[in-house]
Protein backbone atom coordinates (compact mmCIF):
# COMPACT_ATOMS: atom_id res chain seq x y z
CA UNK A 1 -11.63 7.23 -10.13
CA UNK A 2 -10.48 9.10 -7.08
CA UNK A 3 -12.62 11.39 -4.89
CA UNK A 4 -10.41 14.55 -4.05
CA UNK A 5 -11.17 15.80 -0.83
CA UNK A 6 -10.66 19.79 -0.02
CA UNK A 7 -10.59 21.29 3.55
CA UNK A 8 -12.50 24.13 3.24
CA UNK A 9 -12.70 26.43 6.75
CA UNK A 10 -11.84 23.56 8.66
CA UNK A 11 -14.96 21.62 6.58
CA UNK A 12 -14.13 18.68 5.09
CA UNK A 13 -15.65 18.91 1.44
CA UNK A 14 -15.67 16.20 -1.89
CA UNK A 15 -14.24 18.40 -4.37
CA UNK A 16 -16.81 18.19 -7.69
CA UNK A 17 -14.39 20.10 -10.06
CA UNK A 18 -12.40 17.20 -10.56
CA UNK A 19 -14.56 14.32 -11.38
CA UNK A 20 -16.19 17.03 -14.01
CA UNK A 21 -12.77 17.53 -15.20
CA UNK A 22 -12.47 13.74 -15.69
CA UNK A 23 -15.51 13.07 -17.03
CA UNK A 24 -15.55 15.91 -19.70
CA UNK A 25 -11.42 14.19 -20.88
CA UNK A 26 -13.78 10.61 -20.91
CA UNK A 27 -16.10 12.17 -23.23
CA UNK A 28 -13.20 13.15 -25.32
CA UNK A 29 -11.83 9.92 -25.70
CA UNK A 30 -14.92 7.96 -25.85
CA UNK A 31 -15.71 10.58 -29.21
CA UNK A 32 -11.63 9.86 -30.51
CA UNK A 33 -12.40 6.15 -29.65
CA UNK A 34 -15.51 6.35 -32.24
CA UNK A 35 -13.36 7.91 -34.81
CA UNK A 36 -10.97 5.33 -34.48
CA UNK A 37 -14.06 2.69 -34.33
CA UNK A 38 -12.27 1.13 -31.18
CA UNK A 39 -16.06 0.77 -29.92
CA UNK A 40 -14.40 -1.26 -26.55
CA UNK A 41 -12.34 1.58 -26.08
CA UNK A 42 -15.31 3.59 -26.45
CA UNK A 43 -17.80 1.86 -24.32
CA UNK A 44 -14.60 2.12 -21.32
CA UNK A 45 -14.92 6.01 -21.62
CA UNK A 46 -18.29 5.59 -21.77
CA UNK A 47 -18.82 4.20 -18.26
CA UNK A 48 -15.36 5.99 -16.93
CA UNK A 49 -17.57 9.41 -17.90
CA UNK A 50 -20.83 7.97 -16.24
CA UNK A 51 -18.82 6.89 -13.14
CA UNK A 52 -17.25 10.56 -12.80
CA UNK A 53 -20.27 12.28 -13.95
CA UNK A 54 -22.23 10.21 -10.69
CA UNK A 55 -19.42 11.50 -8.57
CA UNK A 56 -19.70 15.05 -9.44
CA UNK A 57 -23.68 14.80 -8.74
CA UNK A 58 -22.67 13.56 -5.32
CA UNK A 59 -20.42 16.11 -4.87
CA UNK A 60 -22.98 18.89 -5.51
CA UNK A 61 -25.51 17.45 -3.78
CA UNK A 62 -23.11 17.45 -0.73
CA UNK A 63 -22.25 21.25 -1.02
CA UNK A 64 -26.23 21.97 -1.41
CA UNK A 65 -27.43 20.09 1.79
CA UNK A 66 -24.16 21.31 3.32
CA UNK A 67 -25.75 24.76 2.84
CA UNK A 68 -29.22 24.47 3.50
């Protein structure tokens, strides 16, 4: 898990696009872990898309107070 950072008009921002990009390929492989019943595999995608998920939250909620 990495938290991209974007300069935005000289404003450092946490960029949410990524984690949500991450956690939507987690998904992915946490549903091709199921078909392949590697249920380890799957429960590892599981939290990876939880973990990336909580980052993108963060990241919104950033932008929003940023604006308010």
């Amino acid at each position: 898990m990495t938290k991209v950072m974007t300069v935005n008009e000289g404003t450092l921002m946490i960029d949410y696009a990524y984690p949500c990009m991450m956690a939507e390929k987690s998904l992915k492989a946490l549903h091709e872990a199921m078909l392949n019943n590697d249920y380890d595999k799957a429960i590892e995608e599981g939290l990876t898309a939880i973990a990336e998920a909580k980052l993108c939250l963060n990241a919104i909620n950033d932008m929003k107070q940023r604006r308010a």
